[in-house]
C-alpha atoms as a PDB file:
ATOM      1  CA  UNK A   1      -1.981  -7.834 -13.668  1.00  0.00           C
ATOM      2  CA  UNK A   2      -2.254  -8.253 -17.513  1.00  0.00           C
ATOM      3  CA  UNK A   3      -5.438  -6.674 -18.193  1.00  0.00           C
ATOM      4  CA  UNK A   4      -4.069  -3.383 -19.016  1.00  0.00           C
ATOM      5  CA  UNK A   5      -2.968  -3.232 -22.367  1.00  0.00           C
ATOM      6  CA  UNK A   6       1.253  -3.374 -22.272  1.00  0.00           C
ATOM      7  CA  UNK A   7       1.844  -0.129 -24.194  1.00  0.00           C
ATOM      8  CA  UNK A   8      -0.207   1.767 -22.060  1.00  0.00           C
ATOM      9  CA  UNK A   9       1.595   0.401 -18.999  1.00  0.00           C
ATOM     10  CA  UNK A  10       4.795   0.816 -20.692  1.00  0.00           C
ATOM     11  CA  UNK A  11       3.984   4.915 -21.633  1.00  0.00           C
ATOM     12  CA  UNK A  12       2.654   5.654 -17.709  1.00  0.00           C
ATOM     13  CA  UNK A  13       5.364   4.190 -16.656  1.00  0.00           C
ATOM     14  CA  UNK A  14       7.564   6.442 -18.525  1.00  0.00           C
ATOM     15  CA  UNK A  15       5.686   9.279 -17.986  1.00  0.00           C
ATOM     16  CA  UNK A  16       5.805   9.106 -14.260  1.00  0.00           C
ATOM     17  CA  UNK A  17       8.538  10.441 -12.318  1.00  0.00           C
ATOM     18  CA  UNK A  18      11.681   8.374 -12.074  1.00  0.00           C
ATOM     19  CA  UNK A  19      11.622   6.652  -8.382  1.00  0.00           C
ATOM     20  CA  UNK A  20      15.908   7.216  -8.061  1.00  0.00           C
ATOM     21  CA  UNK A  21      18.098   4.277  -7.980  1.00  0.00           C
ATOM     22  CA  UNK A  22      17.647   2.935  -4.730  1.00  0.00           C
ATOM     23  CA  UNK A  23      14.113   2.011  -5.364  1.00  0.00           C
ATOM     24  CA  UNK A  24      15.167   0.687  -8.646  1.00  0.00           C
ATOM     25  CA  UNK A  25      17.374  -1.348  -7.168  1.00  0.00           C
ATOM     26  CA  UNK A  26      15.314  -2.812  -4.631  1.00  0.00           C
ATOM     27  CA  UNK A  27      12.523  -3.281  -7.104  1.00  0.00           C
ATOM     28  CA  UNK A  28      15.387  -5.620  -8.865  1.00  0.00           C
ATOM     29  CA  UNK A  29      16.423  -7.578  -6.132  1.00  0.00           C
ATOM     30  CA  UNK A  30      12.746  -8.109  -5.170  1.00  0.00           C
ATOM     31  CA  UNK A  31      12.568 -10.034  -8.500  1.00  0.00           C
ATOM     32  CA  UNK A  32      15.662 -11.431  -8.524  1.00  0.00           C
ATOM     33  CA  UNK A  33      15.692 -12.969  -4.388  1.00  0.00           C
ATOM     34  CA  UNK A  34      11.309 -12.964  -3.157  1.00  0.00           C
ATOM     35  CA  UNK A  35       8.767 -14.829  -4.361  1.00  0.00           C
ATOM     36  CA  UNK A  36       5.634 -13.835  -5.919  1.00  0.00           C
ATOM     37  CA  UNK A  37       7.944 -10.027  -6.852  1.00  0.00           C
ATOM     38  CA  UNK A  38       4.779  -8.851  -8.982  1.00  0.00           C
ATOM     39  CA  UNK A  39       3.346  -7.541  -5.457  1.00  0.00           C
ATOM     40  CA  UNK A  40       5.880  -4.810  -5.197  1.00  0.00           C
ATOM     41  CA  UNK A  41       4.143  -1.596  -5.890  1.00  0.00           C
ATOM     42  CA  UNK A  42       6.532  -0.506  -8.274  1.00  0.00           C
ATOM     43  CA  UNK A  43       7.129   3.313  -9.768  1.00  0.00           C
ATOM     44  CA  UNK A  44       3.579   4.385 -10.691  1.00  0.00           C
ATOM     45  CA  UNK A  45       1.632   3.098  -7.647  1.00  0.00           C
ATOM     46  CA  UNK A  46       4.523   4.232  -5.130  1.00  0.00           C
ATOM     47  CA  UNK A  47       4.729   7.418  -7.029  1.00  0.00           C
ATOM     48  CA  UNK A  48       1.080   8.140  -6.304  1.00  0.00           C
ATOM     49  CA  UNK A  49       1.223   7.081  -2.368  1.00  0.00           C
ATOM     50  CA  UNK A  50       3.999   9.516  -2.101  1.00  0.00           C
ATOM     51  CA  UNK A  51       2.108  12.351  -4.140  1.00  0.00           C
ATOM     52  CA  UNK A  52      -1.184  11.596  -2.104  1.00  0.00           C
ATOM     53  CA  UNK A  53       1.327  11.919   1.294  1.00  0.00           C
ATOM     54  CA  UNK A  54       2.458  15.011   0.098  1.00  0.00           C
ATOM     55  CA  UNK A  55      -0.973  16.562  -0.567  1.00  0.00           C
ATOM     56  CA  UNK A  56      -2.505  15.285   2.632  1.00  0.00           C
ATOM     57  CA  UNK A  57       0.318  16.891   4.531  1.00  0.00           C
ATOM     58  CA  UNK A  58       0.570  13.556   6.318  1.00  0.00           C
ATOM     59  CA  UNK A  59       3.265  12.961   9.146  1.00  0.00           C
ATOM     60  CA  UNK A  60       1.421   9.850  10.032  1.00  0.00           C
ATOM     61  CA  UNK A  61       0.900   6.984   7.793  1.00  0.00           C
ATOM     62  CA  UNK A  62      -0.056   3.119   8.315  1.00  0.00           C
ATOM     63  CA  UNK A  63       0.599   0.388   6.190  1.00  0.00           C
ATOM     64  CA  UNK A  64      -0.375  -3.235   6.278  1.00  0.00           C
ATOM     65  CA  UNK A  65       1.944  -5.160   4.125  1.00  0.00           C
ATOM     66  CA  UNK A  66       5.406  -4.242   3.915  1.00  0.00           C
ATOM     67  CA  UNK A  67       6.730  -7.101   1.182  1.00  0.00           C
ATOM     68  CA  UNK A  68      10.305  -5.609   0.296  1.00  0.00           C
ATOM     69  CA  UNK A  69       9.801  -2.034   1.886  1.00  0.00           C
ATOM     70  CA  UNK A  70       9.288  -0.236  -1.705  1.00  0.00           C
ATOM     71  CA  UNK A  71       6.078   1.519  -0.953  1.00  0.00           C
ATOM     72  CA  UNK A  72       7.017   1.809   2.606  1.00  0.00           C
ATOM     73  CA  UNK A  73       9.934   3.880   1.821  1.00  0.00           C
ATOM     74  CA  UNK A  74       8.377   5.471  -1.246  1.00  0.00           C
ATOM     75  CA  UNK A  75       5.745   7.372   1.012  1.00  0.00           C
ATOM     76  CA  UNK A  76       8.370   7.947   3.480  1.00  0.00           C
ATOM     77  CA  UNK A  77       9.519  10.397   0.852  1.00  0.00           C
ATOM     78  CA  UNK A  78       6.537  12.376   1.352  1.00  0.00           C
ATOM     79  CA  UNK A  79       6.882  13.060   4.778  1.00  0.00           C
ATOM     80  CA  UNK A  80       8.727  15.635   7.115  1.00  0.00           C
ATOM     81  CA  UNK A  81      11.446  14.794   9.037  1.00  0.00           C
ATOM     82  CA  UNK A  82       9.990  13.780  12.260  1.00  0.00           C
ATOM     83  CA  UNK A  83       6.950  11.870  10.360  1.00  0.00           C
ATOM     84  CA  UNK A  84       6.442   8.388  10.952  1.00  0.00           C
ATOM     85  CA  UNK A  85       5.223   5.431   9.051  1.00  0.00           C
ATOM     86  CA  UNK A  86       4.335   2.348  11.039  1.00  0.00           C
ATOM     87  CA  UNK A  87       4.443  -0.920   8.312  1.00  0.00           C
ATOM     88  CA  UNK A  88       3.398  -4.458   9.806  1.00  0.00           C
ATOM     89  CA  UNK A  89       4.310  -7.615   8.466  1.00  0.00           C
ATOM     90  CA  UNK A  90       4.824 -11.257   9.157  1.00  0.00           C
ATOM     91  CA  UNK A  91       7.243 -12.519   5.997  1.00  0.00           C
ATOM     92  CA  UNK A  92      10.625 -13.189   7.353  1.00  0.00           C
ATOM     93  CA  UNK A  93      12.281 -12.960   3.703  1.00  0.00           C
ATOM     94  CA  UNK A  94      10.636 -10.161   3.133  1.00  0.00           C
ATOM     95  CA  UNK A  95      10.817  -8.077   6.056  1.00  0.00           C
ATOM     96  CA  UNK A  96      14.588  -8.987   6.073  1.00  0.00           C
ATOM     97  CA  UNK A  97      14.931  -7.428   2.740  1.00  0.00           C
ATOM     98  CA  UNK A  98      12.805  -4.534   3.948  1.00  0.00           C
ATOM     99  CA  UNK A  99      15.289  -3.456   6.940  1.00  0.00           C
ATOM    100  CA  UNK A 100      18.257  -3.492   4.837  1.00  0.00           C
ATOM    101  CA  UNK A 101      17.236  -0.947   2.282  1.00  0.00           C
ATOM    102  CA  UNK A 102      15.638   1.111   5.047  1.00  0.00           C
ATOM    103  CA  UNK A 103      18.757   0.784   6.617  1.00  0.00           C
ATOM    104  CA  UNK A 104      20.095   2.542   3.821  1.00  0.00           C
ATOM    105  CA  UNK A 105      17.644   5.125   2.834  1.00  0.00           C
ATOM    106  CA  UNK A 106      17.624   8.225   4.218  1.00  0.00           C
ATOM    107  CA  UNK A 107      13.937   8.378   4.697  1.00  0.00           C
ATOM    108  CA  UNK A 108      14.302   5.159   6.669  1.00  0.00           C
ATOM    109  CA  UNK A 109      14.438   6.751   9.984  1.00  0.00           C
ATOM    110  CA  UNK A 110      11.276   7.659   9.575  1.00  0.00           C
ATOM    111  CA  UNK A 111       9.530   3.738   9.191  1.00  0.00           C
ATOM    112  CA  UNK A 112       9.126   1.032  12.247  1.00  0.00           C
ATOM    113  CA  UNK A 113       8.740  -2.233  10.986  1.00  0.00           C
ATOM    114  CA  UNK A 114       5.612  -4.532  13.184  1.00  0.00           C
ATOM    115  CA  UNK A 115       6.383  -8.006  12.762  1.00  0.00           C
ATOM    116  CA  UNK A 116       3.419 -10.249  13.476  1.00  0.00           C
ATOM    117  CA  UNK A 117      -0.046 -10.647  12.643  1.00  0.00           C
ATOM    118  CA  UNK A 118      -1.057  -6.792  10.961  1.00  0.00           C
ATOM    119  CA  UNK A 119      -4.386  -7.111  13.377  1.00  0.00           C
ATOM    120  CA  UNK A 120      -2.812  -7.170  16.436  1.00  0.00           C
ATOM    121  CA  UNK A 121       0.211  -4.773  15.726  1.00  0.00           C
ATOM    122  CA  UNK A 122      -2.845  -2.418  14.469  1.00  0.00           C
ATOM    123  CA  UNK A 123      -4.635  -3.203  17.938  1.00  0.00           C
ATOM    124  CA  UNK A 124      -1.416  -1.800  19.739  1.00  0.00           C
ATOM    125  CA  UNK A 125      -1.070   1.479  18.272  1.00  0.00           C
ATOM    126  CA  UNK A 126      -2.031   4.540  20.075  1.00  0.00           C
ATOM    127  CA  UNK A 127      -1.553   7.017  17.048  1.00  0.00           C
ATOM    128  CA  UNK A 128      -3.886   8.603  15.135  1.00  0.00           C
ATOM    129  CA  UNK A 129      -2.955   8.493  11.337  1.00  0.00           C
ATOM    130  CA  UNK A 130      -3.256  10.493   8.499  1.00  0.00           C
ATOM    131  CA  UNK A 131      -3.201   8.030   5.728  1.00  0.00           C
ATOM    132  CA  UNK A 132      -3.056   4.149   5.493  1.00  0.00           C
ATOM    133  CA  UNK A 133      -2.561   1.731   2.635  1.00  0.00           C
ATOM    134  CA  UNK A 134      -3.147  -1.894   2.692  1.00  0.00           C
ATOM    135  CA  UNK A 135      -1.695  -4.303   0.319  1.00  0.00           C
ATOM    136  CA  UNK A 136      -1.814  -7.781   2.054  1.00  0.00           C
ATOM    137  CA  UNK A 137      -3.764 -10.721   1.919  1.00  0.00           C
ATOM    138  CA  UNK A 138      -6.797 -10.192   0.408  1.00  0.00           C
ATOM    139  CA  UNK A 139      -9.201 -12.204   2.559  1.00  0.00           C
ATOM    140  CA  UNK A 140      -8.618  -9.703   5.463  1.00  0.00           C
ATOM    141  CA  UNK A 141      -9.084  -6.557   3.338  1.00  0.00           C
ATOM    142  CA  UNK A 142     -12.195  -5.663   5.254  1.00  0.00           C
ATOM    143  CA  UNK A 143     -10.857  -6.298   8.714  1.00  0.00           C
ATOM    144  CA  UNK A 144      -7.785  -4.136   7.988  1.00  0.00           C
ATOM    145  CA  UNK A 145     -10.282  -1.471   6.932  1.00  0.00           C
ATOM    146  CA  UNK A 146     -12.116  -2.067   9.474  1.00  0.00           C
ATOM    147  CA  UNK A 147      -9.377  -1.594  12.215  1.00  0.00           C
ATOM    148  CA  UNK A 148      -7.926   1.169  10.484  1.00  0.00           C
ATOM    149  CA  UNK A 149     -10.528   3.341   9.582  1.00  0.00           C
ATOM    150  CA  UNK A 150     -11.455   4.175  13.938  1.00  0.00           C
ATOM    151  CA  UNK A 151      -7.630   5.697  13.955  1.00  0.00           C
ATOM    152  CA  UNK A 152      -7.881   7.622  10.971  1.00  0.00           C
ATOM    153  CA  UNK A 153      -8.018  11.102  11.643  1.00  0.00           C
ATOM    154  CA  UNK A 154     -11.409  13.138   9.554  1.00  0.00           C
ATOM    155  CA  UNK A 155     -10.651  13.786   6.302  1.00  0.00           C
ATOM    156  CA  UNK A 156      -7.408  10.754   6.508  1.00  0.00           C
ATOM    157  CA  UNK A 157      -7.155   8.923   3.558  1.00  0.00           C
ATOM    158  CA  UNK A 158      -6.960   4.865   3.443  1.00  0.00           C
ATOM    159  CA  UNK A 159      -5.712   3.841  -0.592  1.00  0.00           C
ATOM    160  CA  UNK A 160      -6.258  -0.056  -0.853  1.00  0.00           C
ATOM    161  CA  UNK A 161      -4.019  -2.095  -3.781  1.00  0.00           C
ATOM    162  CA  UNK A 162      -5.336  -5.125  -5.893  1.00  0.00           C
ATOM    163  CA  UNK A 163      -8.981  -3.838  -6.075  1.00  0.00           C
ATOM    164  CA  UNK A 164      -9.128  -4.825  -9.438  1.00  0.00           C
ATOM    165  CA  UNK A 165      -7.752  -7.992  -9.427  1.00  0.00           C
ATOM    166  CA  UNK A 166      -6.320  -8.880 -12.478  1.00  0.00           C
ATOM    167  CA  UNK A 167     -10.130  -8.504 -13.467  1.00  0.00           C
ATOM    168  CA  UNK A 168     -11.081 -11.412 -11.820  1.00  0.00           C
ATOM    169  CA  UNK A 169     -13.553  -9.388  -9.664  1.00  0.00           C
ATOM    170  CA  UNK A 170     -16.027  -9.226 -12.215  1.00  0.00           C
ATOM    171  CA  UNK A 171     -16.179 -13.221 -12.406  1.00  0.00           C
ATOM    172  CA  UNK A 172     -15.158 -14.209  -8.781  1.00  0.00           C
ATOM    173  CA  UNK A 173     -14.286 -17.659  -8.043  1.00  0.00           C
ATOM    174  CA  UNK A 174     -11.569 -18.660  -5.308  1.00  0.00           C
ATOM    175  CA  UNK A 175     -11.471 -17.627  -2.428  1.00  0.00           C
ATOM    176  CA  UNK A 176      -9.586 -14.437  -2.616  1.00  0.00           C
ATOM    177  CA  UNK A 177     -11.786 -13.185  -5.634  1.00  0.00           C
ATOM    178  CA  UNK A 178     -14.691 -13.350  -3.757  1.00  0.00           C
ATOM    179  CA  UNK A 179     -12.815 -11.187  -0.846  1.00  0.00           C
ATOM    180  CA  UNK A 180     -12.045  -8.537  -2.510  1.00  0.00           C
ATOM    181  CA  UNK A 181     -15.192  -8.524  -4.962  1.00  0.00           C
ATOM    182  CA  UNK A 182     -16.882  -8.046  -0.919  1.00  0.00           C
ATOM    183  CA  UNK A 183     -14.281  -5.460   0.357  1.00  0.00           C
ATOM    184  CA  UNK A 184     -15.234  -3.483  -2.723  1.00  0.00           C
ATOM    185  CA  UNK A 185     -19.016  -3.911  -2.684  1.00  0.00           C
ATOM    186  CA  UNK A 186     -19.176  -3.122   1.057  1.00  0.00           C
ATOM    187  CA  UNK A 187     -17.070  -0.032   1.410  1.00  0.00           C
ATOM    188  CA  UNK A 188     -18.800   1.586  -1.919  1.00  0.00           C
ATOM    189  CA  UNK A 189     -22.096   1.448   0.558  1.00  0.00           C
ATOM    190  CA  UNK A 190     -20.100   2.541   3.269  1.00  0.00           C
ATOM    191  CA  UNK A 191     -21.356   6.056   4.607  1.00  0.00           C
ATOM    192  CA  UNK A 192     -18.429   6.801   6.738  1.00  0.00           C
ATOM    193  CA  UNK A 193     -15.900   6.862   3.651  1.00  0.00           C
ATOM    194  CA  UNK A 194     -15.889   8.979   0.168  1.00  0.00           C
ATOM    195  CA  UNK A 195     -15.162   6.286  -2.298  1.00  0.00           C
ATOM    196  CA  UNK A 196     -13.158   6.762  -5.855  1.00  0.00           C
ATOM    197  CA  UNK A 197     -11.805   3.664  -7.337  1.00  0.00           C
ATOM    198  CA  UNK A 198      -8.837   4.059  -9.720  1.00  0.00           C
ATOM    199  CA  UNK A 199      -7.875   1.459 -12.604  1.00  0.00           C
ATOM    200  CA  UNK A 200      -4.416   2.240 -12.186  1.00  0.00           C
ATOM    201  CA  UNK A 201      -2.015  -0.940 -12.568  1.00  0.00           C
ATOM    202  CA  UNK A 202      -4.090  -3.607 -10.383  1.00  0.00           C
ATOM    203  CA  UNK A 203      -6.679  -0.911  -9.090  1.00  0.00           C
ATOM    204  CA  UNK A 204      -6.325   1.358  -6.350  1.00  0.00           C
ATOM    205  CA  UNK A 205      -9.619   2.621  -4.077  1.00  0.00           C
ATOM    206  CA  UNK A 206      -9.060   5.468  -2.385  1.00  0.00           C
ATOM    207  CA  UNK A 207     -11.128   6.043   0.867  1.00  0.00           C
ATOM    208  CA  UNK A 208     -11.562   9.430   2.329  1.00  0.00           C
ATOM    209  CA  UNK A 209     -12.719   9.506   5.708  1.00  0.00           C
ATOM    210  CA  UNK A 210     -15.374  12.093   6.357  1.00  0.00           C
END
């Protein structure tokens, strides 16, 4: 994610809300105890999922790919006290991480954790959801959407992480290149969604259902 100039990354970052030092913390001892930390969401990108919770009024959210639990509990934060936020992973390090921090947070009453396969903890929900992100593996991108998008309520919004791809979507090559250059290609044809792709840190699409 080094194809935004540093400076500029360095000034949004300091021109975005501070995230309070629980997140802070956890987005330290993501880097300091996970492997591959770079795919924590970080200040900006959890800033915006709890902004766009916020504005969407949302009490329920879905999100495929918990990692360390930072944008988990960061759009937490944007919901009412009896919302709920169902997060599926499969990552034992991670997920371990994850409960200990919700654990602490006061917004973590508000999260279930699905362990397991993200497809068939989405297959066993009977909810219908206000707002989803997915930030897993990439080669399932369009079978997340895919699931997703049937229990998102009209006018529910889906944001997707990584669309960008460290650029490499606009000279795929391995496997997950070529994934997400597809996820992006298909759903900007895609009649059942209004589409607006953001370049913020490693791109964020943003899929209103309509």
């Amino acid at each position: 994610m080094e194809f935004i100039d540093e400076k500029i990354e360095q000034y949004v970052y300091e021109h975005t809300q501070d995230e309070g030092e629980l997140l802070t913390r956890l987005q330290k001892e993501t880097y300091k105890s996970l492997e591959y930390p770079q795919m924590v969401s970080g200040r900006t990108v959890g800033r915006f999922l709890k902004l766009q919770a916020q504005l969407l009024g949302a009490r329920r959210i879905l999100e495929v790919g918990t990692f360390s639990g930072y944008s988990a509990l960061s759009m937490a934060e944007g919901l009412p006290e009896d919302g709920r936020l169902f997060t599926c992973d499969e990552d034992p390090p991670a997920i371990a991480v994850a409960k200990r921090y919700f654990a602490e947070s006061p917004h973590g009453h508000k999260i279930t954790l699905l362990e397991g396969k993200a497809l068939d903890s989405i297959a066993g929900l009977h909810e219908t959801f206000d707002m989803a992100f997915i930030d897993a593996d990439k080669v399932n991108y369009l079978n997340y959407f895919n699931a997703i998008l049937p229990i998102m309520r009209t006018g529910g919004l889906i944001v997707v992480d990584n669309v960008l791809w460290s650029g490499r979507v606009l000279d795929p090559k391995d496997e997950s290149d070529h994934a997400i250059h597809n996820f992006n290609e298909t759903v900007c044809r895609d009649k059942r969604v209004e589409v607006l792709m953001l370049a913020v840190r490693d791109g964020l699409y943003c899929l209103r259902k309509k």
